[in-house]
PDB file of N, CA and C in Angstrom:
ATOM      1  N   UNK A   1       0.983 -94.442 -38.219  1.00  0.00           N
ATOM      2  CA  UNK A   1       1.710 -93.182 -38.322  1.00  0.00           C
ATOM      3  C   UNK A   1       2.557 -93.125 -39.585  1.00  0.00           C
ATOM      4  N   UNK A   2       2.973 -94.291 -40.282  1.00  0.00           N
ATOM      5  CA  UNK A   2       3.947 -94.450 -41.313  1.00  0.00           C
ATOM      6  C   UNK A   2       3.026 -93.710 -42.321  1.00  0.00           C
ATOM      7  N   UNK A   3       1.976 -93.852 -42.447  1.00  0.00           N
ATOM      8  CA  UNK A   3       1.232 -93.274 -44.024  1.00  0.00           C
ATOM      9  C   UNK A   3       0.310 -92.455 -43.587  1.00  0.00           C
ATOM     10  N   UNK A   4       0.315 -91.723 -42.556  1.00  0.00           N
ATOM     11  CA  UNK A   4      -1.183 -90.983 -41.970  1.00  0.00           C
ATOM     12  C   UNK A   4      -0.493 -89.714 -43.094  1.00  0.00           C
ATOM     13  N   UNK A   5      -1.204 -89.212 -43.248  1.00  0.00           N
ATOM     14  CA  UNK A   5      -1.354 -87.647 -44.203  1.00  0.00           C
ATOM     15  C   UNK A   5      -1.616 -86.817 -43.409  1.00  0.00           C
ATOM     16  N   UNK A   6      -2.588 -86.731 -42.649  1.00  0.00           N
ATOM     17  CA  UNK A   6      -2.989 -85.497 -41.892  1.00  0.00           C
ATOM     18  C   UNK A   6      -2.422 -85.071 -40.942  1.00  0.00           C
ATOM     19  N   UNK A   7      -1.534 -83.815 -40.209  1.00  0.00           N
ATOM     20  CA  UNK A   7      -0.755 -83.431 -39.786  1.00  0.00           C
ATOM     21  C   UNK A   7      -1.189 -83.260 -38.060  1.00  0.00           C
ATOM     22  N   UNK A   8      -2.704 -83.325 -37.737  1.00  0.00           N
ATOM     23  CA  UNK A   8      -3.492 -82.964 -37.065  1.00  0.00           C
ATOM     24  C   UNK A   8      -3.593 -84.411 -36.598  1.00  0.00           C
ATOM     25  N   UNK A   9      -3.801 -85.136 -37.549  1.00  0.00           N
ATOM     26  CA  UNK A   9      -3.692 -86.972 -36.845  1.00  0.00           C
ATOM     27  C   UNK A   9      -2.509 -87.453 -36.391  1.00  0.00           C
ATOM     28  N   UNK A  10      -1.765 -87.156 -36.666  1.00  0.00           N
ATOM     29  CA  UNK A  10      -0.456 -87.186 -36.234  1.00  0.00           C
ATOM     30  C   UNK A  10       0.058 -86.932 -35.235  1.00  0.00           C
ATOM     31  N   UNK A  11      -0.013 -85.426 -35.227  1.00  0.00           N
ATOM     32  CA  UNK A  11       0.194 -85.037 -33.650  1.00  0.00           C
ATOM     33  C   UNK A  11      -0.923 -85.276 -32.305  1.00  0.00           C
ATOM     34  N   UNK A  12      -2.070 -85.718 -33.065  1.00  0.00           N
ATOM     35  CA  UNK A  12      -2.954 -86.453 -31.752  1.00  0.00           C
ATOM     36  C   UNK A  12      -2.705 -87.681 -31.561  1.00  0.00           C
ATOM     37  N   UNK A  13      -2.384 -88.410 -32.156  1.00  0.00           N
ATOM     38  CA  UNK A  13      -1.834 -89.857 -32.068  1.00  0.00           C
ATOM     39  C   UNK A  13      -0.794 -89.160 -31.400  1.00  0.00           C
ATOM     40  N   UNK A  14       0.651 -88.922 -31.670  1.00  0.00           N
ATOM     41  CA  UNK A  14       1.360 -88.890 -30.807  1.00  0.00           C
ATOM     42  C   UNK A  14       1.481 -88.227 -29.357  1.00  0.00           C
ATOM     43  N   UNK A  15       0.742 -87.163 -29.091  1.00  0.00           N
ATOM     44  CA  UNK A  15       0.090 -86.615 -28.130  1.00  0.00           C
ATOM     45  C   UNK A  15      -0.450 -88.265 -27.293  1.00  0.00           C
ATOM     46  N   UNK A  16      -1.486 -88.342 -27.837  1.00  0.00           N
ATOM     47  CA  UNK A  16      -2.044 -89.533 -26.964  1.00  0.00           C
ATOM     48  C   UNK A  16      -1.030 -91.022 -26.537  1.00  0.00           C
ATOM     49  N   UNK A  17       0.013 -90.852 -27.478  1.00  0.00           N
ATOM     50  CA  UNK A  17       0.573 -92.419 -27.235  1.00  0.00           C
ATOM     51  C   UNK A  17       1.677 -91.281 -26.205  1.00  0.00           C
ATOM     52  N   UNK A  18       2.070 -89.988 -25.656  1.00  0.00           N
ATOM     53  CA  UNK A  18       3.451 -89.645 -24.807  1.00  0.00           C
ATOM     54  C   UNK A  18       2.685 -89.425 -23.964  1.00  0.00           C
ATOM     55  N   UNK A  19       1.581 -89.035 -23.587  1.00  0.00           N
ATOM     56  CA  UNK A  19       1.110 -89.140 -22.337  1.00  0.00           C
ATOM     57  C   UNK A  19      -0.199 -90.140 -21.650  1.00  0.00           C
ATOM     58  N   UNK A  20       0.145 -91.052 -22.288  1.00  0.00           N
ATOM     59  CA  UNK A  20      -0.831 -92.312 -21.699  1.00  0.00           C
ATOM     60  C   UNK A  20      -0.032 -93.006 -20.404  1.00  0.00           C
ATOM     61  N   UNK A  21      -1.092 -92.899 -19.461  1.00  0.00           N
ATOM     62  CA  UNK A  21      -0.921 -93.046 -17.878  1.00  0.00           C
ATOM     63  C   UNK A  21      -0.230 -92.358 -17.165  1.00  0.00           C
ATOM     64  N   UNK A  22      -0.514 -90.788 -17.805  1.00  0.00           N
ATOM     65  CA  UNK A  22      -0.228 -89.739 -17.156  1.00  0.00           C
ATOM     66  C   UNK A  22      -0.904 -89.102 -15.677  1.00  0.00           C
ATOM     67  N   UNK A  23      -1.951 -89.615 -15.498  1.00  0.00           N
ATOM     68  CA  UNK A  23      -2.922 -89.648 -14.730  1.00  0.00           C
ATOM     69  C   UNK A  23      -2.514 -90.381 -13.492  1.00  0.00           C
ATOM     70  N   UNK A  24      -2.550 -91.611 -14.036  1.00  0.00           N
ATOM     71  CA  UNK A  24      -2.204 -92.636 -12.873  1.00  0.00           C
ATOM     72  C   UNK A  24      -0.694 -92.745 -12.476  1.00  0.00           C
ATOM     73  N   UNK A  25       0.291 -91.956 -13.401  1.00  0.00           N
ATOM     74  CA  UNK A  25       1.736 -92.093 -13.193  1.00  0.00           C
ATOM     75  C   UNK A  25       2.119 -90.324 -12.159  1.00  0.00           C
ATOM     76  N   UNK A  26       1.283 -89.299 -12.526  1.00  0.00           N
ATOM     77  CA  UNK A  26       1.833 -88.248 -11.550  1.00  0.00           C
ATOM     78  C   UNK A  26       1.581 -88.390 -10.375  1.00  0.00           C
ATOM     79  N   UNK A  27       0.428 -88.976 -10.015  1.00  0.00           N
ATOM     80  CA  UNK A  27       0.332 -88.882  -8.120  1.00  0.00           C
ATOM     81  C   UNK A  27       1.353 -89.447  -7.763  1.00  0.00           C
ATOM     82  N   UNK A  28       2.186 -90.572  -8.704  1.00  0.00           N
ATOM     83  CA  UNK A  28       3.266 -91.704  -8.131  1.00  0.00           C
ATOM     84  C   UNK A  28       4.260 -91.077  -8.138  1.00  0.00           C
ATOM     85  N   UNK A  29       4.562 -90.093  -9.221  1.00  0.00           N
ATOM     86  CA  UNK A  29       5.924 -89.512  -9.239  1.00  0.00           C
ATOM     87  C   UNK A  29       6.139 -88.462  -8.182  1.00  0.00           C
ATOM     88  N   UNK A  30       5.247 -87.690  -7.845  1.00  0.00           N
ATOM     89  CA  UNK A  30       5.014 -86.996  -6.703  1.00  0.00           C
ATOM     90  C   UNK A  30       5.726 -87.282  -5.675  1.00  0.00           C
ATOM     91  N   UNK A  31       4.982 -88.550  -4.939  1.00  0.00           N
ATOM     92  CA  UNK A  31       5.300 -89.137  -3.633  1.00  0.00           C
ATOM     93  C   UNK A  31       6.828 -89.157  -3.995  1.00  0.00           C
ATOM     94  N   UNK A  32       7.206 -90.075  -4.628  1.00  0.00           N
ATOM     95  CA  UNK A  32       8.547 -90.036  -4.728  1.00  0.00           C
ATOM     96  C   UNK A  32       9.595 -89.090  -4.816  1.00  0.00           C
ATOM     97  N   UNK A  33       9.465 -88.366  -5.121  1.00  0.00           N
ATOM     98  CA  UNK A  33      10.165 -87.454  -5.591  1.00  0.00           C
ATOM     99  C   UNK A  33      10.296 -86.574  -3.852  1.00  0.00           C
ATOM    100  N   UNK A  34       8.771 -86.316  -3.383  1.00  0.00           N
ATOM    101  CA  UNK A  34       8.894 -85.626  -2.006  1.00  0.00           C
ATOM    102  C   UNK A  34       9.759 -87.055  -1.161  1.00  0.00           C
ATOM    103  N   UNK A  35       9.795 -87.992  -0.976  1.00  0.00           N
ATOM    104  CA  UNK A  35      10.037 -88.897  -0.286  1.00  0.00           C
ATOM    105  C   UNK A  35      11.668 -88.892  -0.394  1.00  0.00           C
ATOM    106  N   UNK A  36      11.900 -89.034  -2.056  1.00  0.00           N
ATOM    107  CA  UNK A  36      13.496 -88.688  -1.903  1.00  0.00           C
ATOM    108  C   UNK A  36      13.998 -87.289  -1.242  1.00  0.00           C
ATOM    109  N   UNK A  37      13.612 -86.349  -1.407  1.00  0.00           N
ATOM    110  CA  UNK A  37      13.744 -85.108  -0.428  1.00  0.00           C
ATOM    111  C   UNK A  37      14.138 -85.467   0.851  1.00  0.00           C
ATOM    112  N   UNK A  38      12.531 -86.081   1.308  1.00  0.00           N
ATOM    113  CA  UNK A  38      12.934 -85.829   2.526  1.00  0.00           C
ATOM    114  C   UNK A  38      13.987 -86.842   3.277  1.00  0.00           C
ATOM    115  N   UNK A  39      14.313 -87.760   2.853  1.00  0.00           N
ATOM    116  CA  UNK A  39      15.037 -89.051   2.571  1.00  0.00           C
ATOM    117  C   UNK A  39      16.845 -88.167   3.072  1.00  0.00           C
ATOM    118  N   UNK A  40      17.134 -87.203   2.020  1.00  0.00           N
ATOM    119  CA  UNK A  40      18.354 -86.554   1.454  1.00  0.00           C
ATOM    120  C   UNK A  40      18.177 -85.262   2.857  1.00  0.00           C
ATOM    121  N   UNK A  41      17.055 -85.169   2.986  1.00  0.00           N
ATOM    122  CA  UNK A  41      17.351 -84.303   3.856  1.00  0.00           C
ATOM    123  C   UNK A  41      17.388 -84.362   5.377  1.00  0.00           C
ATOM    124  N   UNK A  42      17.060 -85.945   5.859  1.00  0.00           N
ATOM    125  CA  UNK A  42      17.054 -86.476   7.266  1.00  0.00           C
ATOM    126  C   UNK A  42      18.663 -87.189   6.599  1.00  0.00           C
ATOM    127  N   UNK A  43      19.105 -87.206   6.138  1.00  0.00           N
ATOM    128  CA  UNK A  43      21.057 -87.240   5.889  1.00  0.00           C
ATOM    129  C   UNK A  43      21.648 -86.232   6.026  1.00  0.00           C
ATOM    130  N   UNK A  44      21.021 -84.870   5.829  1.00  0.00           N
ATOM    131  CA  UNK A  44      21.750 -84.090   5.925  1.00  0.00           C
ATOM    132  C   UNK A  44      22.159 -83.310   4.287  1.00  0.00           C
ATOM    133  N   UNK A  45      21.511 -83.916   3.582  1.00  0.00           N
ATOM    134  CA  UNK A  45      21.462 -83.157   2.523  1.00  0.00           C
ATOM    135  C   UNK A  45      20.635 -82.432   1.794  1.00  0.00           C
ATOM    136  N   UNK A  46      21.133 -81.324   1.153  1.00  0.00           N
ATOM    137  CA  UNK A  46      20.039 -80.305   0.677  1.00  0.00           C
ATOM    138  C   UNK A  46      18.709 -80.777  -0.299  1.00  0.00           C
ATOM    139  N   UNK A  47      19.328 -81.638  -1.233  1.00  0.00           N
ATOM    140  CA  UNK A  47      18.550 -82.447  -2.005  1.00  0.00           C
ATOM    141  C   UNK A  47      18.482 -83.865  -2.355  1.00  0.00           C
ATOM    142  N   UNK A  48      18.164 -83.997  -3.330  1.00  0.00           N
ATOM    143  CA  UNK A  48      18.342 -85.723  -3.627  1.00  0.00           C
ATOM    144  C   UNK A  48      19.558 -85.795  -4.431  1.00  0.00           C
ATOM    145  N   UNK A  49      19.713 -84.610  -5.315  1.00  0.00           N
ATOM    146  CA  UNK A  49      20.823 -84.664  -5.950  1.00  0.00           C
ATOM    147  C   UNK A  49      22.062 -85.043  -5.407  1.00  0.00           C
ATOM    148  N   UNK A  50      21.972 -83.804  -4.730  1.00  0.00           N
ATOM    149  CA  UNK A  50      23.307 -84.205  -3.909  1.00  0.00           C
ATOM    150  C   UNK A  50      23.710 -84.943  -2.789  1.00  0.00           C
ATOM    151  N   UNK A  51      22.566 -85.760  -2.376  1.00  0.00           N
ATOM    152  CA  UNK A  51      22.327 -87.505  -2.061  1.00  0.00           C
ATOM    153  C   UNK A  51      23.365 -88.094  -2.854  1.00  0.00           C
ATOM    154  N   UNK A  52      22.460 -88.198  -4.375  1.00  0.00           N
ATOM    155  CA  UNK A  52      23.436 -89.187  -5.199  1.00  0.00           C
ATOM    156  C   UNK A  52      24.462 -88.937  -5.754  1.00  0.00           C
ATOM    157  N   UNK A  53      25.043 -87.620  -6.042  1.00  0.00           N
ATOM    158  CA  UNK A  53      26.136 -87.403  -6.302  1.00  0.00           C
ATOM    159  C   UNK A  53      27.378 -87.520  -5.480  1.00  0.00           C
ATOM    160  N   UNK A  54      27.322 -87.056  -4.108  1.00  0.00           N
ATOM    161  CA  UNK A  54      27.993 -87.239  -3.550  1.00  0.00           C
ATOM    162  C   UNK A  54      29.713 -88.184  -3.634  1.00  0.00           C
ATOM    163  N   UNK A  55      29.008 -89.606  -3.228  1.00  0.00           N
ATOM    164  CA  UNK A  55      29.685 -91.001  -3.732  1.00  0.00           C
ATOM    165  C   UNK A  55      30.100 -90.702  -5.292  1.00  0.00           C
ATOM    166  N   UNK A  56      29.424 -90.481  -5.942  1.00  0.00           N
ATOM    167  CA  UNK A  56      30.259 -90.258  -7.801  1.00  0.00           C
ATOM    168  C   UNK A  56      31.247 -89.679  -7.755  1.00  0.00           C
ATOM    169  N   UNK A  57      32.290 -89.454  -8.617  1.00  0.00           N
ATOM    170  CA  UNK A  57      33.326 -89.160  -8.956  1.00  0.00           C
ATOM    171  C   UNK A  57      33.113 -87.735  -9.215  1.00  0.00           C
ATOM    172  N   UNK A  58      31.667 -87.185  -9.536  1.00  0.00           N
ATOM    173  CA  UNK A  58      31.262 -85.767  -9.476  1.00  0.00           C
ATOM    174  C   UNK A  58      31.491 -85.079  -8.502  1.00  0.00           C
ATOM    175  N   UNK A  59      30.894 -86.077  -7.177  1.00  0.00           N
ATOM    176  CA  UNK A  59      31.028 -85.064  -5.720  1.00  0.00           C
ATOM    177  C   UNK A  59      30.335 -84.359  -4.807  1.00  0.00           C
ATOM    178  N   UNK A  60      29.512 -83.317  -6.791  1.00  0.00           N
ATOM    179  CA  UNK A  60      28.735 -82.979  -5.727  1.00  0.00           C
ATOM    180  C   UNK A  60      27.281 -82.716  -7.036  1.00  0.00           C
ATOM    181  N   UNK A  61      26.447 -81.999  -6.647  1.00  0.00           N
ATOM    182  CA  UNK A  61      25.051 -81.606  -8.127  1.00  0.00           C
ATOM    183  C   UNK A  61      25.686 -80.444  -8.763  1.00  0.00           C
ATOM    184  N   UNK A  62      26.022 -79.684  -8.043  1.00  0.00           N
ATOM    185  CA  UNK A  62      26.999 -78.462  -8.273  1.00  0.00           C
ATOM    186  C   UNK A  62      27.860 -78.943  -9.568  1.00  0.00           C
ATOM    187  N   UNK A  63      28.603 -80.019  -9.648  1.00  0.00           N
ATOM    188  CA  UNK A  63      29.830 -80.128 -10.503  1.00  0.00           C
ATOM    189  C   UNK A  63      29.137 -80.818 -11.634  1.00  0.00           C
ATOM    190  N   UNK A  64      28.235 -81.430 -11.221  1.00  0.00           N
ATOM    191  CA  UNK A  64      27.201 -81.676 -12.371  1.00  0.00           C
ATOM    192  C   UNK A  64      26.556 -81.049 -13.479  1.00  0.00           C
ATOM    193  N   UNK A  65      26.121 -80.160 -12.485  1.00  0.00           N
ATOM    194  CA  UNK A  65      25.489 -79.039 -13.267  1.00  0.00           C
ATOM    195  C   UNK A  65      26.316 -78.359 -13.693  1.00  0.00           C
ATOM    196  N   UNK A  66      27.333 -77.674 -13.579  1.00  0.00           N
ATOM    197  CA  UNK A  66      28.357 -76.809 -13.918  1.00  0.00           C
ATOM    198  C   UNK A  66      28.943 -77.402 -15.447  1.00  0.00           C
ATOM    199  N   UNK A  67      29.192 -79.168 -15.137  1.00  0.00           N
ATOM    200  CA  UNK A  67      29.792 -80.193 -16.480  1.00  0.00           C
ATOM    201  C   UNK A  67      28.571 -79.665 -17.407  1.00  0.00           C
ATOM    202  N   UNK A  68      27.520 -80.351 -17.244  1.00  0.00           N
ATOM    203  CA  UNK A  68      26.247 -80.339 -18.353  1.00  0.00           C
ATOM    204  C   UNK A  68      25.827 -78.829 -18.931  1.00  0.00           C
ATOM    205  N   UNK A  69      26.082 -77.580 -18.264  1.00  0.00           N
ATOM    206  CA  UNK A  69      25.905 -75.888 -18.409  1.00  0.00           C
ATOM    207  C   UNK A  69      27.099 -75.822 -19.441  1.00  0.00           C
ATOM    208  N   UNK A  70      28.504 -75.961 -19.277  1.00  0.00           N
ATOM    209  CA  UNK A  70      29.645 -76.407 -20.233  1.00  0.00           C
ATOM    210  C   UNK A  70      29.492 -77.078 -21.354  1.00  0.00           C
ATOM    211  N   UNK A  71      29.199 -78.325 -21.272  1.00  0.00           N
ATOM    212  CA  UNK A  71      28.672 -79.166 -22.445  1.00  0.00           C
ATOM    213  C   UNK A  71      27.716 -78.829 -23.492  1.00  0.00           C
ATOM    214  N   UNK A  72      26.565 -78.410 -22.732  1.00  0.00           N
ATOM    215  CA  UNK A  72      25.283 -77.750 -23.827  1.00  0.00           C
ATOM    216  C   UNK A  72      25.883 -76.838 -24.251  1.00  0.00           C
ATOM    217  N   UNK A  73      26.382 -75.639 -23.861  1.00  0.00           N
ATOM    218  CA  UNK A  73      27.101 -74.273 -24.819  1.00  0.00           C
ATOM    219  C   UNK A  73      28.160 -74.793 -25.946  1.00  0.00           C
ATOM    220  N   UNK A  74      29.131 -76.080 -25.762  1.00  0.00           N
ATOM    221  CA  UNK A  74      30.018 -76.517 -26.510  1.00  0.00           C
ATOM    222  C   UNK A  74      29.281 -77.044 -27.981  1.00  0.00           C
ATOM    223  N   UNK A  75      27.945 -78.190 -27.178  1.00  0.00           N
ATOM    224  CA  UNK A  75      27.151 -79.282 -27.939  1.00  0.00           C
ATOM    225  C   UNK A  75      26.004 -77.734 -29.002  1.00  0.00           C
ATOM    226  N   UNK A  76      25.889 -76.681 -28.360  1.00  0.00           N
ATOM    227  CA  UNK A  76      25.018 -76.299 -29.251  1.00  0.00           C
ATOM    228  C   UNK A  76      24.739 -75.543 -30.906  1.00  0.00           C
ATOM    229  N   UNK A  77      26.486 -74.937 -31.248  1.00  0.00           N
ATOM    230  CA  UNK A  77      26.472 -74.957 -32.617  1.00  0.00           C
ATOM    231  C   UNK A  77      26.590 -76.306 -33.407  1.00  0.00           C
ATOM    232  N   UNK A  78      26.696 -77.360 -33.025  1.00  0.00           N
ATOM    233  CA  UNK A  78      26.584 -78.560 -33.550  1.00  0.00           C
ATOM    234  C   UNK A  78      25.675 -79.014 -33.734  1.00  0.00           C
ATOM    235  N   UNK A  79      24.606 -78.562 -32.889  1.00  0.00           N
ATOM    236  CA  UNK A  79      23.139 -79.012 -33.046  1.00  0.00           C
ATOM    237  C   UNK A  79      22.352 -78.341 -33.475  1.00  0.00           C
ATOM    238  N   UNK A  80      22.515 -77.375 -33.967  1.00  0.00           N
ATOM    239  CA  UNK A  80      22.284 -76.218 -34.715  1.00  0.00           C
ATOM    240  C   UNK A  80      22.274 -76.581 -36.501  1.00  0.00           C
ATOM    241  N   UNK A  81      23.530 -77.222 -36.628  1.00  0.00           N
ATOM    242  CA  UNK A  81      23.746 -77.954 -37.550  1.00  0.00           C
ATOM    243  C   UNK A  81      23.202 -79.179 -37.834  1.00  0.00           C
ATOM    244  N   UNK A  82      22.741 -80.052 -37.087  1.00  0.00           N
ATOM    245  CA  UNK A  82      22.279 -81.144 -37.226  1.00  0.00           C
ATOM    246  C   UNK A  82      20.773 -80.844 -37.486  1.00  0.00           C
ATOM    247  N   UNK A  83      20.207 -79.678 -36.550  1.00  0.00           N
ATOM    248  CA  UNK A  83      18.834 -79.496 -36.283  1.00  0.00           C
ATOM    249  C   UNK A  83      18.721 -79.215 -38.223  1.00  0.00           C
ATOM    250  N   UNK A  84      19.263 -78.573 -38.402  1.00  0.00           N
ATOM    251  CA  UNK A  84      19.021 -77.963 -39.812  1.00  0.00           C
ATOM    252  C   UNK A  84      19.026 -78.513 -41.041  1.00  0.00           C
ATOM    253  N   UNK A  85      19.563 -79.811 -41.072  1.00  0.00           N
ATOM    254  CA  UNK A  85      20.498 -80.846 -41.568  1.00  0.00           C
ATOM    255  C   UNK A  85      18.620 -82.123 -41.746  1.00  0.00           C
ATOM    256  N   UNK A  86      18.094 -82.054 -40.204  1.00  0.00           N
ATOM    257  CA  UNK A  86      16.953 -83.046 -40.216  1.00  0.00           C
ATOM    258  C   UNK A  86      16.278 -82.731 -40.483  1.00  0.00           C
ATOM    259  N   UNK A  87      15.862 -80.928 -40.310  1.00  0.00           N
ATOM    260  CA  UNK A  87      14.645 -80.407 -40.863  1.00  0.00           C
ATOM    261  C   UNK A  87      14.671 -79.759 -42.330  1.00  0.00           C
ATOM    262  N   UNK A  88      15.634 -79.800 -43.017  1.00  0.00           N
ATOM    263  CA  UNK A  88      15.039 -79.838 -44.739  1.00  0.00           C
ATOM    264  C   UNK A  88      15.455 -80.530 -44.887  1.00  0.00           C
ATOM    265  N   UNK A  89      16.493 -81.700 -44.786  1.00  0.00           N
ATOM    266  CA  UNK A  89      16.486 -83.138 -45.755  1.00  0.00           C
ATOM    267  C   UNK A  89      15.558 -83.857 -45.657  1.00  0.00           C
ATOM    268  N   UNK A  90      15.561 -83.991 -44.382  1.00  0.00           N
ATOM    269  CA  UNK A  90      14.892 -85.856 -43.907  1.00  0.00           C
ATOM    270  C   UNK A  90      13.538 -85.357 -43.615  1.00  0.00           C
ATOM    271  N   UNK A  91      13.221 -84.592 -42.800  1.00  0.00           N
ATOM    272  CA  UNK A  91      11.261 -84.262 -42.516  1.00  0.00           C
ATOM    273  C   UNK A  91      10.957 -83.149 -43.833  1.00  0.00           C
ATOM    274  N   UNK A  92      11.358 -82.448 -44.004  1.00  0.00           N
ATOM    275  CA  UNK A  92      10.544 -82.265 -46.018  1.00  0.00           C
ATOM    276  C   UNK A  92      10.537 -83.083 -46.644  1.00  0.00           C
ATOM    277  N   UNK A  93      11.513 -84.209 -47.069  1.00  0.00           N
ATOM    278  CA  UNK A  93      11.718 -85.332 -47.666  1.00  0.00           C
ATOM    279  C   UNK A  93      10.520 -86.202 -47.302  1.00  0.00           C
ATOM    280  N   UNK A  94      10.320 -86.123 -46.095  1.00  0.00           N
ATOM    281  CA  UNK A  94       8.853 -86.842 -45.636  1.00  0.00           C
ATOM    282  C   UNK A  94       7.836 -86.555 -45.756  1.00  0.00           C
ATOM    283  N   UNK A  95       7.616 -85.029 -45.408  1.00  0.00           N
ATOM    284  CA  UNK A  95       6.133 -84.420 -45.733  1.00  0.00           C
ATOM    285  C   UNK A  95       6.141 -84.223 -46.893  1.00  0.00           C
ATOM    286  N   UNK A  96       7.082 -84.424 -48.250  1.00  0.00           N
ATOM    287  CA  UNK A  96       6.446 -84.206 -49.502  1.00  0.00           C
ATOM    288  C   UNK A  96       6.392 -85.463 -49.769  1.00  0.00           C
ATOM    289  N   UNK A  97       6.396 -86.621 -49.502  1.00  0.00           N
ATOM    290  CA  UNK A  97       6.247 -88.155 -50.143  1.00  0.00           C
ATOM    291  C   UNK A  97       4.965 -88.284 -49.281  1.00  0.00           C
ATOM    292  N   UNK A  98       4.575 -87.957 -48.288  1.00  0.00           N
ATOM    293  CA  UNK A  98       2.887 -87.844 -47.643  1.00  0.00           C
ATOM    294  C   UNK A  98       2.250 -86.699 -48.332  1.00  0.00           C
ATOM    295  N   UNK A  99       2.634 -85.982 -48.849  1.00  0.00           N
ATOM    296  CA  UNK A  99       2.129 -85.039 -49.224  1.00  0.00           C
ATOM    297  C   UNK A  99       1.712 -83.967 -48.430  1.00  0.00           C
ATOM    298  N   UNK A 100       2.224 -83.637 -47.038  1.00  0.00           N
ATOM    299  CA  UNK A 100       1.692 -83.278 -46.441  1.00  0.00           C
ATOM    300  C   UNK A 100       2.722 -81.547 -46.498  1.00  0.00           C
ATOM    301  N   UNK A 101       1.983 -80.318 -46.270  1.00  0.00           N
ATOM    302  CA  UNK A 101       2.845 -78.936 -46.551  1.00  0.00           C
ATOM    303  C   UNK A 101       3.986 -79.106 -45.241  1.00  0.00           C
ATOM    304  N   UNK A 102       5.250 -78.827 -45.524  1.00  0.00           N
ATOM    305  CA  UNK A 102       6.527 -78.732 -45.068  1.00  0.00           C
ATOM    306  C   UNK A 102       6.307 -77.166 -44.722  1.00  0.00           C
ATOM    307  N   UNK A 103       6.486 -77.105 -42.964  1.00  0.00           N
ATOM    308  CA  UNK A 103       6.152 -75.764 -41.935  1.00  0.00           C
ATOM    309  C   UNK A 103       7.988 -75.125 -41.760  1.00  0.00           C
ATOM    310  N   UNK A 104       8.822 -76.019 -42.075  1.00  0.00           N
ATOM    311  CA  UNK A 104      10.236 -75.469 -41.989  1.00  0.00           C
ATOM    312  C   UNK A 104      10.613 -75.925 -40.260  1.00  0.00           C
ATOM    313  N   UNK A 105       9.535 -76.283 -40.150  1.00  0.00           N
ATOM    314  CA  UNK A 105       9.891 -77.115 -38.209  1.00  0.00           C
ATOM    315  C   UNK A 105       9.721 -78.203 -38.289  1.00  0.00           C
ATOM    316  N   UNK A 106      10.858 -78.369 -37.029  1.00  0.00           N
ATOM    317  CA  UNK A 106      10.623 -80.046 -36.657  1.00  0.00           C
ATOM    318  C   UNK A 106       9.795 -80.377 -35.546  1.00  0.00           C
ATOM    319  N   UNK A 107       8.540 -80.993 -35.859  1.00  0.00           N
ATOM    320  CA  UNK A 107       7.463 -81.387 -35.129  1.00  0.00           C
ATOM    321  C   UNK A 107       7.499 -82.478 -34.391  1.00  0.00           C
ATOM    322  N   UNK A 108       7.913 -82.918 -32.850  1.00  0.00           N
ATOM    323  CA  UNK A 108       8.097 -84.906 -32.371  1.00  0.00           C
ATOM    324  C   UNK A 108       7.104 -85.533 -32.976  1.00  0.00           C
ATOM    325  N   UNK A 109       5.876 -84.903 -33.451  1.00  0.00           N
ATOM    326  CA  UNK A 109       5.150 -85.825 -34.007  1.00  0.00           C
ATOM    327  C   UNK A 109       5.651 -86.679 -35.343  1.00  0.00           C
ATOM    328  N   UNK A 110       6.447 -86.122 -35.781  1.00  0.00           N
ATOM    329  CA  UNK A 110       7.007 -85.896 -37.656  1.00  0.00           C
ATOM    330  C   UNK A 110       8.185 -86.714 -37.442  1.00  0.00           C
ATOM    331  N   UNK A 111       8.934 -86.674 -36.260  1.00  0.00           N
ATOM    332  CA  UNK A 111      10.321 -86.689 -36.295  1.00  0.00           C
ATOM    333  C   UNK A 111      10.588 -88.266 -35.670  1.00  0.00           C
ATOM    334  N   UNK A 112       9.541 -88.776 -35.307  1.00  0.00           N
ATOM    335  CA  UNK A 112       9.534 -89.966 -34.795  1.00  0.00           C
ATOM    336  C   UNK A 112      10.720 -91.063 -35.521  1.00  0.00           C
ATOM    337  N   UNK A 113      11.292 -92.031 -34.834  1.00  0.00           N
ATOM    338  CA  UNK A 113      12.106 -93.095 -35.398  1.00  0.00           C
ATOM    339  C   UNK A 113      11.366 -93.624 -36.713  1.00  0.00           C
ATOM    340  N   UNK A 114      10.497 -93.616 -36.940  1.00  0.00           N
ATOM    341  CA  UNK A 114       9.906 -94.584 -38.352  1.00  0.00           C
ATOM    342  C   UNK A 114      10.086 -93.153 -39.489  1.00  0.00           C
ATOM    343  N   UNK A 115       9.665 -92.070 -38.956  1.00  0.00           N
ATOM    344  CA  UNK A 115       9.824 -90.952 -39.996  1.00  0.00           C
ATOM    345  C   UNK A 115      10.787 -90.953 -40.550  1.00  0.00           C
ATOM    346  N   UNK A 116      12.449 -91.332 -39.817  1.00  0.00           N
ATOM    347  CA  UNK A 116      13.559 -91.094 -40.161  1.00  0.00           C
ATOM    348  C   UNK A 116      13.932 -92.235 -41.036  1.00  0.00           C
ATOM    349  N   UNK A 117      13.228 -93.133 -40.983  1.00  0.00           N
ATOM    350  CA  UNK A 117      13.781 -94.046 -42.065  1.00  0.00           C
ATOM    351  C   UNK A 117      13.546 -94.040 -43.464  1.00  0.00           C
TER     352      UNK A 117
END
């Protein structure tokens, strides 16, 4: 991936390396996921969430969600800035030393940890 040129190889390589044992990993996540349900809900609770929240210092999924809904609106002119900051310095900086045409987006294929170095 460090020297591939082609933009199309790239994102199939990475395509193929984020969902390898996708197949054999959803039937598993499935079960689980219904199992914690029903798990949370022979306790008496609505979900799994609020299974595990409960005991936390949160309380409840509610206060969770409410923190993280708060946070993202705070976190998002900042990342706005950053987003903008990675996509013409550091990934143009990359696709013109591959030579490859700079789309003005940031692609996960492009943006990978080795890209950034």
């Amino acid at each position: 991936m460090k020297k591939c040129r082609k933009p199309e190889t790239r994102k199939g390589l990475y395509t193929a390396f984020q969902s390898r044992c996708s197949k054999e990993n959803y039937p598993l996540l499935q079960e689980i996921v219904q199992m914690r349900h029903k798990l949370a809900n022979m306790l008496g609770y609505p979900n799994h969430a609020s299974y595990e929240t409960e005991l936390l210092m949160s309380k409840s999924a509610e206060t969770v969600s409410t923190f993280l809904s708060e946070l993202l609106e705070k976190l998002r002119p900042m990342w706005a800035k950053e987003k903008e900051y990675i996509s013409a310095r550091i990934e143009g900086k990359r696709c013109k030393e591959l030579g490859i045409p700079f789309d003005g987006k940031m692609n996960p294929y492009m943006t990978l940890p080795s890209t950034l170095a």
